[in-house]
Protein backbone atom coordinates (compact mmCIF):
# COMPACT_ATOMS: atom_id res chain seq x y z
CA UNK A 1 42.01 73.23 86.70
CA UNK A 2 45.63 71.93 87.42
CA UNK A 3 46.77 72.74 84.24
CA UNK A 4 45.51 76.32 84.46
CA UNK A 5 47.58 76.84 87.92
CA UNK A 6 50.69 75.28 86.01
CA UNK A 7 50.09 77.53 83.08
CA UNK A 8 49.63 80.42 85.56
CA UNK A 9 52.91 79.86 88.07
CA UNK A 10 54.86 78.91 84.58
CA UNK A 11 53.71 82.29 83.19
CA UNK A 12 54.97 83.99 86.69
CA UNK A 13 58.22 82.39 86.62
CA UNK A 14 58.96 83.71 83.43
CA UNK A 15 58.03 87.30 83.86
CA UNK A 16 59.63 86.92 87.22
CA UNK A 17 62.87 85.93 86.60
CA UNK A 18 65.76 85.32 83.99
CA UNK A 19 67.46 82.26 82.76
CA UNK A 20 64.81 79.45 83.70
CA UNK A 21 66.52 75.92 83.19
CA UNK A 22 64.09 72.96 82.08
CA UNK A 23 64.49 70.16 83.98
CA UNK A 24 65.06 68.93 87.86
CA UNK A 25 64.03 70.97 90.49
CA UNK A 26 66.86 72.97 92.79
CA UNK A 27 68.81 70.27 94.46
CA UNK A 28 68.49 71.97 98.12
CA UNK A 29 64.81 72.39 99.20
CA UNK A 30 63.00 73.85 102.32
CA UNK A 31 63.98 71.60 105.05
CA UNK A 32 67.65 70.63 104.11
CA UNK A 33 70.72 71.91 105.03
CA UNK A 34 72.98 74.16 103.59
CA UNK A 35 76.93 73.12 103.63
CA UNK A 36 79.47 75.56 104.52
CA UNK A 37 80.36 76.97 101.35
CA UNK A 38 83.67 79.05 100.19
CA UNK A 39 83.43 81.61 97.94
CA UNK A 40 84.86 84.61 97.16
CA UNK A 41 83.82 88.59 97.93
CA UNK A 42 84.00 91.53 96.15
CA UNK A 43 87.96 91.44 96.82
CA UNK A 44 88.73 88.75 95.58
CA UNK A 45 89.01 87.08 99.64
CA UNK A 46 88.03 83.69 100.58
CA UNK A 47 84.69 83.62 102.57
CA UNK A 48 82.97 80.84 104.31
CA UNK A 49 79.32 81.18 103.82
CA UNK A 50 77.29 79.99 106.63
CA UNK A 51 74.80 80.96 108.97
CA UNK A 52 75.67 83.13 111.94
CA UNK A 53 73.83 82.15 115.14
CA UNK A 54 70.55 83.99 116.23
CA UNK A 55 70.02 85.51 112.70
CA UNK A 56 67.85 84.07 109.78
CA UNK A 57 70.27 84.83 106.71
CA UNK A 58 68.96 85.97 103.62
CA UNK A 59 70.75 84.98 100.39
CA UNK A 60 69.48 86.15 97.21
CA UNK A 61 71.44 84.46 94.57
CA UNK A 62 71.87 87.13 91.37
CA UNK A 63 73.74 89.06 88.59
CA UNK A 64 74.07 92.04 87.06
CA UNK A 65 72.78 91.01 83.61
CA UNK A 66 69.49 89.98 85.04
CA UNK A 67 67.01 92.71 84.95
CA UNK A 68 64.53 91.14 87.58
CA UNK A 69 67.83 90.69 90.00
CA UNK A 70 68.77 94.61 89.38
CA UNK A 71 65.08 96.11 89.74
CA UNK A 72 64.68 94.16 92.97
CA UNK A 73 67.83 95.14 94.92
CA UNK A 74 66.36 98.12 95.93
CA UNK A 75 63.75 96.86 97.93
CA UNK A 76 66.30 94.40 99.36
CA UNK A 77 68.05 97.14 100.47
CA UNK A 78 64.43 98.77 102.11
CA UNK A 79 63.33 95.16 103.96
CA UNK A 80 66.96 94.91 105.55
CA UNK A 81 66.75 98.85 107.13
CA UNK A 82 63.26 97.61 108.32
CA UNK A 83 64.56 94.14 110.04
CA UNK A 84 66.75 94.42 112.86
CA UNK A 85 70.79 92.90 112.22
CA UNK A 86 71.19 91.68 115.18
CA UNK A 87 68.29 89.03 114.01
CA UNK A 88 68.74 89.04 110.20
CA UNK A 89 71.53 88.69 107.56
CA UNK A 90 70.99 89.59 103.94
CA UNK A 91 73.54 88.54 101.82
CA UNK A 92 74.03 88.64 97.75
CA UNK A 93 75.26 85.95 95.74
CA UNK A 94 76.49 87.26 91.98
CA UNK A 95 77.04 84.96 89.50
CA UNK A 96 79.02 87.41 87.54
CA UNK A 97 82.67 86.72 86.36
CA UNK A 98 84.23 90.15 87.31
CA UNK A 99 83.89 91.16 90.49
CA UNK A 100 84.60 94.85 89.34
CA UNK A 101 81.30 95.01 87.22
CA UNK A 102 79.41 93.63 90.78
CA UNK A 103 81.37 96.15 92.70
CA UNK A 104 81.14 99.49 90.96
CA UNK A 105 76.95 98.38 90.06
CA UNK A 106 76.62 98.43 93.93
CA UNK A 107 78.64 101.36 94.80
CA UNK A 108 77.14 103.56 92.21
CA UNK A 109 73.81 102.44 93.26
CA UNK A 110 74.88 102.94 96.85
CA UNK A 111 74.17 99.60 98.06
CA UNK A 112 75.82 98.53 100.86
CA UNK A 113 75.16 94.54 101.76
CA UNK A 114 77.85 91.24 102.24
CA UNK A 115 78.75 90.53 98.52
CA UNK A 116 80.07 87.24 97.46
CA UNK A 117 80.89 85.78 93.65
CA UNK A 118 80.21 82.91 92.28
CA UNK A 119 81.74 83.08 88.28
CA UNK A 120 81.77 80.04 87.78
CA UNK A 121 78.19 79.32 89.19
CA UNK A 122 79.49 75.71 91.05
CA UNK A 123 77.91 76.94 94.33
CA UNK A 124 74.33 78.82 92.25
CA UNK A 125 74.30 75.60 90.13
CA UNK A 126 76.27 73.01 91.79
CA UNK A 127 75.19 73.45 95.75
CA UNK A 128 71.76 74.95 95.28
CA UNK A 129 70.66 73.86 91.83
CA UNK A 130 69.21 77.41 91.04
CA UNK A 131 66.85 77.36 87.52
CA UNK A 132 66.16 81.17 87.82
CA UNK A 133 67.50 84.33 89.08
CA UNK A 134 67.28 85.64 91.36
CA UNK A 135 66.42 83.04 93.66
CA UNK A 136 66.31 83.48 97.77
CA UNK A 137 66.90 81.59 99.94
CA UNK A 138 66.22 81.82 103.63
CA UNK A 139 68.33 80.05 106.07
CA UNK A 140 68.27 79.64 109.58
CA UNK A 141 71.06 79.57 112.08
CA UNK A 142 71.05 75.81 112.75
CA UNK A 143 71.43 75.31 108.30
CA UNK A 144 68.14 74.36 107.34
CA UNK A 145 66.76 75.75 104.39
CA UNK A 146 63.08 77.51 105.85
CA UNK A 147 62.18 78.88 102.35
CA UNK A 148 63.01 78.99 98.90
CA UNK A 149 61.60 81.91 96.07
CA UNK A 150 62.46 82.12 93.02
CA UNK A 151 62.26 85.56 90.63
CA UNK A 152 61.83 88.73 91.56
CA UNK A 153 60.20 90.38 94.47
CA UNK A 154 59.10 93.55 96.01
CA UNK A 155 61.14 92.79 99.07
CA UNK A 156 59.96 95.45 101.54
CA UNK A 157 55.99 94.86 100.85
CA UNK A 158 53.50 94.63 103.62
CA UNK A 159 52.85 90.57 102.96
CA UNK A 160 56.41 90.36 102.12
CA UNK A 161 57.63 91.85 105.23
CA UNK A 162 55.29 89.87 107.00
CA UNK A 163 56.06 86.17 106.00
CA UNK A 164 59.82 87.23 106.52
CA UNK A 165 59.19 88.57 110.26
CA UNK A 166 57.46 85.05 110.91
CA UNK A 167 60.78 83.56 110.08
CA UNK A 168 62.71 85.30 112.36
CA UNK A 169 61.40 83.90 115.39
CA UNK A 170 62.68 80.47 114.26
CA UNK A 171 66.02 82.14 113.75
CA UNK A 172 65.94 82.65 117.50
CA UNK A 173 64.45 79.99 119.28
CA UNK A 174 67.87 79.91 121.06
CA UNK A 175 68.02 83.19 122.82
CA UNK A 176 63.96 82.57 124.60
């Protein structure tokens, strides 16, 4: 029976997602904390990525040449009309070496979210230990990782909507 659910999930990662590495598992799990990290945006300005108080931040960690990570960005951009900003962040993570490519794919697809880079992959790789993309994560104001997915998702379903809307009152146990 175990082997069937491994064969089963192993199946769904792959149709799921692109560029699965063998091996460890990603180094930051549900439960630890995220540094402050320093990237880039689509400008070519520093950034600090961290989490803003009050929200539950979003990060979906992505490129262009990933198929899953392309047909899924519109449903990103459906779930964050649907969730409220002043309680949730989403924010894209490319691993794509030219900004420009990143850039122009969003504008002509009229997508309008917080854009970092990450060429060289040191924070996808390095800080998070990502196997697949895309792979979310969900952070909450105080750092801690409250969920990890990995592949592809219809962002803005029902159940999907759901689970995320749970996670927001976490993100502002602060304000009750």
């Amino acid at each position: 029976m175990v082997g069937r659910a491994l064969i089963a999930s192993l199946l769904l990662a792959l149709l799921a997602g692109c560029s699965e590495y063998e091996g460890a598992p990603p180094r930051l799990q549900p439960g630890d904390v995220a540094p402050p990290l320093s990237l880039v945006d689509l400008k070519g300005q520093p950034q600090t990525l961290r989490p803003t108080p009050g929200k539950l931040m979003m990060l979906n960690i992505w490129a262009t040449w990933c198929a899953p990570c392309r047909h899924e960005l519109p449903s990103l951009q459906r779930l964050a009309a649907k969730l409220d900003p002043a309680r949730f962040e989403l924010v894209l993570l490319s691993v794509d070496d030219d900004e420009h490519v990143v850039r122009e794919f969003l504008i002509e697809r009229k997508m309008h979210f917080t854009s970092l880079m990450d060429p060289k992959m040191a924070v996808a790789e390095g800080v998070f230990g990502v196997r697949l993309f895309p792979s979310t994560y969900f952070i909450r104001p105080d750092g801690r990782i409250a969920s990890l997915i990995e592949g592809a998702r219809e962002w803005d379903s029902p159940e999907v909507l759901a689970e995320i809307e749970a996670m927001l009152p976490a993100a502002l146990e602060t304000h009750h």
